[in-house]
Protein backbone atom coordinates (compact mmCIF):
# COMPACT_ATOMS: atom_id res chain seq x y z
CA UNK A 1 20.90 65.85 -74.49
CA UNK A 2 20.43 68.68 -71.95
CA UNK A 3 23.41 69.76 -68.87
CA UNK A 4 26.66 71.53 -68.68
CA UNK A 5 28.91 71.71 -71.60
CA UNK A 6 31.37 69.25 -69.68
CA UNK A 7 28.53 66.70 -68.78
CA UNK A 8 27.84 67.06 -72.45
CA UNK A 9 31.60 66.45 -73.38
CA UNK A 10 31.84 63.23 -70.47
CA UNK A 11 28.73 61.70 -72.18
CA UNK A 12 30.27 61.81 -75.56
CA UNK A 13 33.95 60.63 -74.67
CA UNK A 14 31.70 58.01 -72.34
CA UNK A 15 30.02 56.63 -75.41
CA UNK A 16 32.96 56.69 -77.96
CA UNK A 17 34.86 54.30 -75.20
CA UNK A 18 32.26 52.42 -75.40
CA UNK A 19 32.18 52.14 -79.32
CA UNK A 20 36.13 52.18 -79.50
CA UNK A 21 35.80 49.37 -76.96
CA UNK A 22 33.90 47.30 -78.49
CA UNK A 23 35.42 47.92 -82.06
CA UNK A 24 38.93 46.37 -80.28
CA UNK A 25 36.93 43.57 -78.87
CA UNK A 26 37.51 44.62 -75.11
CA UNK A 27 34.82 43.37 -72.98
CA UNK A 28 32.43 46.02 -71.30
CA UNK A 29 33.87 45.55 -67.77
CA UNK A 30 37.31 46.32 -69.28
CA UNK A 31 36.15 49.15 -70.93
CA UNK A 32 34.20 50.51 -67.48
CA UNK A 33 37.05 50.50 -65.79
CA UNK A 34 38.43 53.71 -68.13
CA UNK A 35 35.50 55.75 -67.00
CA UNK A 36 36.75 57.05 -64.01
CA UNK A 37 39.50 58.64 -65.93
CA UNK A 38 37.15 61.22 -67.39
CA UNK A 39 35.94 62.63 -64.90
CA UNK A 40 39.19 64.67 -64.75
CA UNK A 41 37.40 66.48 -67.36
CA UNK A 42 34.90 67.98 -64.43
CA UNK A 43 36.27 69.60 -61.13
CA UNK A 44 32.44 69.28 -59.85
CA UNK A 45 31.61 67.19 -56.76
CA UNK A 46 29.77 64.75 -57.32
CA UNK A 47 25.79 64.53 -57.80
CA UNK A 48 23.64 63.27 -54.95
CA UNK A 49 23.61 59.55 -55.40
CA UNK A 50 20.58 58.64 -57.62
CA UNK A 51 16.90 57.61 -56.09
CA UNK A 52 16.25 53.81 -55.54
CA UNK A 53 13.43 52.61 -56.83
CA UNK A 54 10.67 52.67 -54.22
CA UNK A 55 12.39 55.90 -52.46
CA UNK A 56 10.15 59.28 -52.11
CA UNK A 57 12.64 62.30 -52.48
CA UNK A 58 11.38 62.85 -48.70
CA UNK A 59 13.17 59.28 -47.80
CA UNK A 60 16.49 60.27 -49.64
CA UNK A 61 16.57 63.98 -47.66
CA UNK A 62 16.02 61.95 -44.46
CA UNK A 63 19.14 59.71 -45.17
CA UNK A 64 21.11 62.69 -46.10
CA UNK A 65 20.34 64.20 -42.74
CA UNK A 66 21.01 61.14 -41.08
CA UNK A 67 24.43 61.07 -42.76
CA UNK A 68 25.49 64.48 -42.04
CA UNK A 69 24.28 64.24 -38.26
CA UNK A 70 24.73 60.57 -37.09
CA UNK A 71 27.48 58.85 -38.57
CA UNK A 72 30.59 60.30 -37.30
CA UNK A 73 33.55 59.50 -39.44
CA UNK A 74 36.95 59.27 -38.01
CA UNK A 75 40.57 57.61 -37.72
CA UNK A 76 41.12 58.38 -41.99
CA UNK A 77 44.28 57.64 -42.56
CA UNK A 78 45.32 57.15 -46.52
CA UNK A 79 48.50 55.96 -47.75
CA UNK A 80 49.83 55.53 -51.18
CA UNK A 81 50.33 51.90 -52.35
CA UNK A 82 52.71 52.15 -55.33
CA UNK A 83 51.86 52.68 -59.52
CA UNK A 84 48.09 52.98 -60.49
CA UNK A 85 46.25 51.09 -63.17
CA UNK A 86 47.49 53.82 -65.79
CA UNK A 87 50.31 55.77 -66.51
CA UNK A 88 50.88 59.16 -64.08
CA UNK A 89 48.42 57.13 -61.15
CA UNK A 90 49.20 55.43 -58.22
CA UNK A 91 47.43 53.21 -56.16
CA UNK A 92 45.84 54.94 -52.61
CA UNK A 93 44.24 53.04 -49.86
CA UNK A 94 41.66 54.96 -47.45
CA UNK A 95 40.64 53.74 -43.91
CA UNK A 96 38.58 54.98 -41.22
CA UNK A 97 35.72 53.69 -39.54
CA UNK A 98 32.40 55.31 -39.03
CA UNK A 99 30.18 55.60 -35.55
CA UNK A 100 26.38 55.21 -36.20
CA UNK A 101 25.59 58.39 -33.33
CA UNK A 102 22.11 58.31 -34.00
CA UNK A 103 18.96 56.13 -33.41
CA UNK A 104 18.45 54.57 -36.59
CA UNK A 105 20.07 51.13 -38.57
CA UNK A 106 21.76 52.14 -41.00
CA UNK A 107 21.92 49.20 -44.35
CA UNK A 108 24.35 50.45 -46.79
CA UNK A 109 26.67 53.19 -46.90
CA UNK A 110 28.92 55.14 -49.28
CA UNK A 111 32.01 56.89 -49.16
CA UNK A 112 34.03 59.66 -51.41
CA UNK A 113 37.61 60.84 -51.36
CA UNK A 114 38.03 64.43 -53.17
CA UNK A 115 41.98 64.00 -53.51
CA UNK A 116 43.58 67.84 -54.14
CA UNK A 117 46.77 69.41 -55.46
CA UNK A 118 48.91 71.09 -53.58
CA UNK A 119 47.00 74.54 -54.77
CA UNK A 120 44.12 72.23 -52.61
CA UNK A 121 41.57 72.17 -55.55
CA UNK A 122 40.10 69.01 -56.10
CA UNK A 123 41.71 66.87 -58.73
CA UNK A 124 40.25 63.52 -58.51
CA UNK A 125 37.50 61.49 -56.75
CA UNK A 126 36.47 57.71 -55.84
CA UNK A 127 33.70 56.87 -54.46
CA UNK A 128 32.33 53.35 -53.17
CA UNK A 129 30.38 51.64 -50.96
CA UNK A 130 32.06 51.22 -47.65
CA UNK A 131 29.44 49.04 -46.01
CA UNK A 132 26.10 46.97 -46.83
CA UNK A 133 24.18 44.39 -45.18
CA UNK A 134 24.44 40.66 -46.55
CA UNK A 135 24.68 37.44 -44.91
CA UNK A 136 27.85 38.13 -43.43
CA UNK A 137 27.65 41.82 -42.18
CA UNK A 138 24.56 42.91 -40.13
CA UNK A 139 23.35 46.05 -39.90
CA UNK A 140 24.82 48.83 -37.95
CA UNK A 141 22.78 49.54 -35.27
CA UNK A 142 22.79 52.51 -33.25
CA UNK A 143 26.07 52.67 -31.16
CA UNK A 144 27.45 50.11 -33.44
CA UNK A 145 31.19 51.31 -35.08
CA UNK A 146 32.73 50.21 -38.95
CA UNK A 147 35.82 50.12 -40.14
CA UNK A 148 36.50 50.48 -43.10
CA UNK A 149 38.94 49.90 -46.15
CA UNK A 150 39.03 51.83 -49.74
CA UNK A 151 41.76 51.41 -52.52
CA UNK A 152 41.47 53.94 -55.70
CA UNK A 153 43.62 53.06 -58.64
CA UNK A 154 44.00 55.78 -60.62
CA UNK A 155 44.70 58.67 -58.20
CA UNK A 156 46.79 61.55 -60.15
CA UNK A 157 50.72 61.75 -59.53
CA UNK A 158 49.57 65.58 -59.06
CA UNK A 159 47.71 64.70 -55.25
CA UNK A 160 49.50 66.19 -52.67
CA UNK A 161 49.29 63.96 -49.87
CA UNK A 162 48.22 64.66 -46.79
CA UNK A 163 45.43 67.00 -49.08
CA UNK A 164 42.37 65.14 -49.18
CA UNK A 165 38.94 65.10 -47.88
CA UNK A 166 36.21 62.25 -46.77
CA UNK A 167 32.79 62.20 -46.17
CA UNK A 168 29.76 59.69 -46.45
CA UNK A 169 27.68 60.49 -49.46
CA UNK A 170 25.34 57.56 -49.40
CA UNK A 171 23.01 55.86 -46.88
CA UNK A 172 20.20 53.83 -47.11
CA UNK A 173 18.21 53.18 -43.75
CA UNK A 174 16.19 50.15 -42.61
CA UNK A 175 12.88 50.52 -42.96
């Protein structure tokens, strides 16, 4: 099991949820849902999303680039909702919406939140997908704007508000 002592020490408390979950009888989902909690182990951004099957490591640098240069994020606006899933959380909701600047169409997308203390270190993360193509949404074209809506749980009493920072992480581009 190579990586950092603390991806080391995540994998370990990952799997003995697991195994204590399943020793109560709690269902996998259930059980998922406790992993985002240790991450507070790590103060490391996160990774760049995994390869899809089928992508070259050239195709995931061009979506990157695309990202960072044509897909302007604006209007963020994040407001606390009330008491998280777990004791010393709250509930936040994240909006915005996201202009596709460039010339390509753009199929999925995903978002992170680094939420800081008031020191403005990162304390916490969520990331999700914000948008992806199905029968109801089409893709966004060139030109074409999103709006869009995220809710994290489990976001530390310890967030300062106002201290926070978004950014697309994840796009995957029609081919």
């Amino acid at each position: 099991m190579g990586g950092s002592s603390v991806e080391v020490r995540v994998r370990m408390l990952v799997l003995l949820v697991f195994v204590l979950g399943a020793l109560l009888g709690l269902e996998a989902g259930r059980v998922a849902s406790w992993l985002p909690l240790l991450h507070l182990l790590s103060s490391e951004k996160p990774a760049a999303p995994p390869v899809a099957v089928g992508e070259s490591p050239a195709q995931v640098q061009e979506e990157k680039e695309y990202a960072r240069q044509s897909l302007a994020l604006d209007q963020t606006e994040v407001v606390e909702l009330g008491n998280g899933d777990f004791p010393g959380t709250r509930v936040v909701k994240v909006t915005g919406r996201v202009k596709n600047t460039g010339t390509k169409t753009v199929r999925s997308m995903r978002a992170c939140v680094w939420f800081k203390d008031e020191s403005g270190k990162d304390i916490w993360e969520h990331e999700a997908p914000i948008f992806v193509v199905s029968d109801d949404w089409a893709p966004l074209r060139p030109g074409y704007l999103w709006h869009f809506v995220m809710v994290s749980k489990a976001t530390p009493l310890e967030w300062q508000k106002g201290k926070q920072e978004v950014d697309i992480t994840g796009v995957t581009l029609q081919r």
